[in-house]
Protein backbone atom coordinates (compact mmCIF):
# COMPACT_ATOMS: atom_id res chain seq x y z
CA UNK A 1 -12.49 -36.88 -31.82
CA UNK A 2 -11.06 -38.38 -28.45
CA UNK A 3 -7.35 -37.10 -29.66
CA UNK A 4 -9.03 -33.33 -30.24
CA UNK A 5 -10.83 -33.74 -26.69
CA UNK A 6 -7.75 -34.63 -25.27
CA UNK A 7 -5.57 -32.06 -27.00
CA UNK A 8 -8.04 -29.46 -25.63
CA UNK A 9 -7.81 -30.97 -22.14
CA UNK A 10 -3.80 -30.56 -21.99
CA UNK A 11 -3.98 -26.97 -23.85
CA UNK A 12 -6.87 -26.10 -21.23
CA UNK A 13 -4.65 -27.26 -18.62
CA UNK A 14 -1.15 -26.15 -19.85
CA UNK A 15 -3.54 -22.33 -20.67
CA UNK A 16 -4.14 -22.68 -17.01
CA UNK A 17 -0.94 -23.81 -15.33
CA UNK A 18 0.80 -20.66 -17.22
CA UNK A 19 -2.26 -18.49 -15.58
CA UNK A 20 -2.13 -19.59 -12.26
CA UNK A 21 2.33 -19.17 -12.81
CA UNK A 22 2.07 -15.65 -14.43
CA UNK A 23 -0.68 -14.80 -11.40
CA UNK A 24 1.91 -15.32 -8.69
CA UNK A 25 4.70 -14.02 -10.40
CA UNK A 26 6.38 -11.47 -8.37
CA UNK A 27 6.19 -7.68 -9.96
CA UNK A 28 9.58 -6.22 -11.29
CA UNK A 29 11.08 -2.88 -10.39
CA UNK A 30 9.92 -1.68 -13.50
CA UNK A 31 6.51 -2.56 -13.56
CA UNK A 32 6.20 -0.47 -10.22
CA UNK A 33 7.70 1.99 -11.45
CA UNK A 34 5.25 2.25 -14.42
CA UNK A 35 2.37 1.62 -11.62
CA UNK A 36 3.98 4.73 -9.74
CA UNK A 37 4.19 7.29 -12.99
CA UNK A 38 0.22 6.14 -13.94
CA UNK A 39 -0.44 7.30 -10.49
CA UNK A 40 1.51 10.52 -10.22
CA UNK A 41 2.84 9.37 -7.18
CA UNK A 42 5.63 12.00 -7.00
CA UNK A 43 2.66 15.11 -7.59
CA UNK A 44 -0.12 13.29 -5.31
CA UNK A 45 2.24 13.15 -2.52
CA UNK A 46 3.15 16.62 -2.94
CA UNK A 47 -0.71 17.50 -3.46
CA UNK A 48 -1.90 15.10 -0.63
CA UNK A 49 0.89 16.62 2.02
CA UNK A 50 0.07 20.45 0.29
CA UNK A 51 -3.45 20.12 1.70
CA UNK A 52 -2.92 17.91 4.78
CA UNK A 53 -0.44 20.14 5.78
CA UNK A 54 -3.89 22.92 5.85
CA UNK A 55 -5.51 20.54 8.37
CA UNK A 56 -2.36 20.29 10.58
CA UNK A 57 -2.36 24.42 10.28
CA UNK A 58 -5.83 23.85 11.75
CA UNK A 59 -5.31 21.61 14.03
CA UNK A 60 -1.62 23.53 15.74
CA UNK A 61 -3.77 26.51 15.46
CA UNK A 62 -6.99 25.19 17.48
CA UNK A 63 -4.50 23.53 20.23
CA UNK A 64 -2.74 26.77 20.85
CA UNK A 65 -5.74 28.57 21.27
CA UNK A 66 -7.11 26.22 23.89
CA UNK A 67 -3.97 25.87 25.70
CA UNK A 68 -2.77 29.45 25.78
CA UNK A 69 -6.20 31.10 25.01
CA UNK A 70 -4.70 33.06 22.80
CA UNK A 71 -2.43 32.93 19.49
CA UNK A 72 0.73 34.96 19.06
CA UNK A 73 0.88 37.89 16.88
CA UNK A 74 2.75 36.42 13.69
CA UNK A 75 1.10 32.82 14.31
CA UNK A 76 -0.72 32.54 10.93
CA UNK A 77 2.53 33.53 8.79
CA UNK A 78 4.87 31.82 10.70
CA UNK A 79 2.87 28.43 10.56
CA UNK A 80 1.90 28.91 6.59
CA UNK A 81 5.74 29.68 5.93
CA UNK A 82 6.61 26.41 8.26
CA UNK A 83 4.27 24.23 6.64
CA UNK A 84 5.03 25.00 3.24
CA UNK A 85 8.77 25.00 3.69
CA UNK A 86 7.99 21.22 4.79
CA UNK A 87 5.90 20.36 1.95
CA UNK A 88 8.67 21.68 -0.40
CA UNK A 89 11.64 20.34 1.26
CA UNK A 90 9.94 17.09 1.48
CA UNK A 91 12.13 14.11 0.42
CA UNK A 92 9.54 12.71 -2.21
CA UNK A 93 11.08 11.06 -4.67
CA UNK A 94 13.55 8.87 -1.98
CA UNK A 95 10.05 8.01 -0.10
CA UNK A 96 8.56 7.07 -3.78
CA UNK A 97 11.69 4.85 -4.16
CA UNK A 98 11.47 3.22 -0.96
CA UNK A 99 7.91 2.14 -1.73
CA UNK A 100 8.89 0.05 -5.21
CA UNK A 101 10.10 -2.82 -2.80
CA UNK A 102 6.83 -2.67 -0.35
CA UNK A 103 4.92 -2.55 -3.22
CA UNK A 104 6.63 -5.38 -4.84
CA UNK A 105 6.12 -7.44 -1.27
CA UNK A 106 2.58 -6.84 -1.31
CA UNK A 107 1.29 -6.83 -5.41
CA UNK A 108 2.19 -9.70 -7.94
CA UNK A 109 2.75 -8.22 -11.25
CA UNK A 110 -0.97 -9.60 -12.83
CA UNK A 111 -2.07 -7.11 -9.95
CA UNK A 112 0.32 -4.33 -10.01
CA UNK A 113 -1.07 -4.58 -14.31
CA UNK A 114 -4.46 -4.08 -12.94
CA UNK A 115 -4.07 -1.52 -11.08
CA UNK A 116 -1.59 0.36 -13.76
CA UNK A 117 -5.04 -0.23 -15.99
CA UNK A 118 -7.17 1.38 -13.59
CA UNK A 119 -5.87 4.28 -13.32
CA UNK A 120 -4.75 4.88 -16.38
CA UNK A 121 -8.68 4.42 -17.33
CA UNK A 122 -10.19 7.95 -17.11
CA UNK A 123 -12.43 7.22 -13.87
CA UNK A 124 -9.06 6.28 -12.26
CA UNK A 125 -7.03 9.14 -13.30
CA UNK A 126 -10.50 11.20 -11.79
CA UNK A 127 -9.37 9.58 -8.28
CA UNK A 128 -6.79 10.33 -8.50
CA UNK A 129 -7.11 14.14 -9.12
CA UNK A 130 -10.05 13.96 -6.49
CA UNK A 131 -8.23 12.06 -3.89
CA UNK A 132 -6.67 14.85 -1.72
CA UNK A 133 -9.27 16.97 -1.53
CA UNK A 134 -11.75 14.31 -0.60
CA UNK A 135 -9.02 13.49 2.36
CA UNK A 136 -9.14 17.09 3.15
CA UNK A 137 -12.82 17.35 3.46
CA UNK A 138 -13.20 13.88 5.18
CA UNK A 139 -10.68 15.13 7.76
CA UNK A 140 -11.91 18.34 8.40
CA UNK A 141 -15.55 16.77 8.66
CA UNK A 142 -13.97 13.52 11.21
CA UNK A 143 -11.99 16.64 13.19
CA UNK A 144 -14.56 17.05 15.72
CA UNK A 145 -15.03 13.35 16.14
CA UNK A 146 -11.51 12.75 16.57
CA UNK A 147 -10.92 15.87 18.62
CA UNK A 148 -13.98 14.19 21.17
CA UNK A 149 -12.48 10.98 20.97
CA UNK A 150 -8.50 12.09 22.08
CA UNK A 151 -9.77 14.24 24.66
CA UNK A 152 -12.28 11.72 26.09
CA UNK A 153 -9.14 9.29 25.86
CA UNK A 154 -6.56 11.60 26.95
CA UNK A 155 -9.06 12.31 30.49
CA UNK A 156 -9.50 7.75 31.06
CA UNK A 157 -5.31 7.45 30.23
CA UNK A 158 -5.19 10.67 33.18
CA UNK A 159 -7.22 8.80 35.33
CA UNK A 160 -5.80 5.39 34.58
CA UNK A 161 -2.26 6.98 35.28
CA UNK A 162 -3.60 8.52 38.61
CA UNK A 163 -4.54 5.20 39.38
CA UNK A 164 -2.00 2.90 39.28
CA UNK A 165 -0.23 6.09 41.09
CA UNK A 166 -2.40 5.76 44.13
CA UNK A 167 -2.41 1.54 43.95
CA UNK A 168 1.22 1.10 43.55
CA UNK A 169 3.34 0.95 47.04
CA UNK A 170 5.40 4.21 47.40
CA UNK A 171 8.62 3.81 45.42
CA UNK A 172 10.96 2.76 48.35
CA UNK A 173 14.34 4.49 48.51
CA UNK A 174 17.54 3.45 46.42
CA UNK A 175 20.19 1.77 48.40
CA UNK A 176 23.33 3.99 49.37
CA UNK A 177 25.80 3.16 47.07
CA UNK A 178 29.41 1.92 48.36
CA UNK A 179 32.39 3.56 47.10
């Protein structure tokens, strides 16, 4: 009985020890990869830039119209045709590549599994098809928040500026230089 407690003690620890080694074990190229392909990366970035790229639309749009106070004639075309031309010219799969190494930085492989589990599971495949449009609507809902905020910050960095403009000594003038 004392040998079988003991022999369950080392397999307990050994069991263990090879948890604890396989949990800090670093996460190959290829298991990114396979982490990458379970989440679409290559389509969600395109989908994810595809609809922030509306919200930047908005945003060029709105900041024209409040400079200028008023939008040039072909503004609408000529920013859809921009904005799409840099959501299919974008350099996607070199910006998935350089992400394998970050990822392996950041992710052991017992996590980089996990989250290859997730979302392959069907909720996780669901975030993933939600994802960019909840980022659309969450931007276009923190817009006027963030629109306050930058102006509001913009107006204390003016002020600041103006400031240190009327505290500083008057820039005294550069020597003559000797030729």
């Amino acid at each position: 009985m004392k040998r079988l407690l003991i022999a369950i003690a080392c397999l307990v620890f050994l069991g263990a020890s090879a948890l604890a080694q396989s949990a800090d074990e670093p996460a190959s190229r290829d298991d990114v990869i396979l982490f990458l392909r379970t989440m679409h990366s290559h389509d969600m970035f395109q989908r994810t830039m595809a609809v922030q790229s509306q919200s930047m639309q908005q945003l060029f749009h709105d900041q024209i119209l409040k400079d200028q106070g008023k939008l040039p004639p072909d503004f609408e075309a000529t920013m859809k045709k921009a904005m799409d031309d840099l959501v299919k010219n974008m350099p996607v799969d070199e910006i998935v590549q350089t992400s394998i190494p970050v990822y392996q930085k950041h992710f052991t492989k017992s996590e980089i599994e996990a989250m290859t589990a997730f979302y392959s599971s069907p909720v996780g495949q669901k975030v993933l098809e939600e994802l960019p449009v909840v980022m659309q609507e969450v931007m276009k809902a923190a817009m006027p928040i963030l629109s306050k905020y930058l102006s509001e910050w913009k107006e204390r960095m003016d002020q600041e500026v103006k400031q240190m403009e009327k505290d500083s000594p008057a820039a005294a003038p550069a020597p003559a230089s000797r030729n």
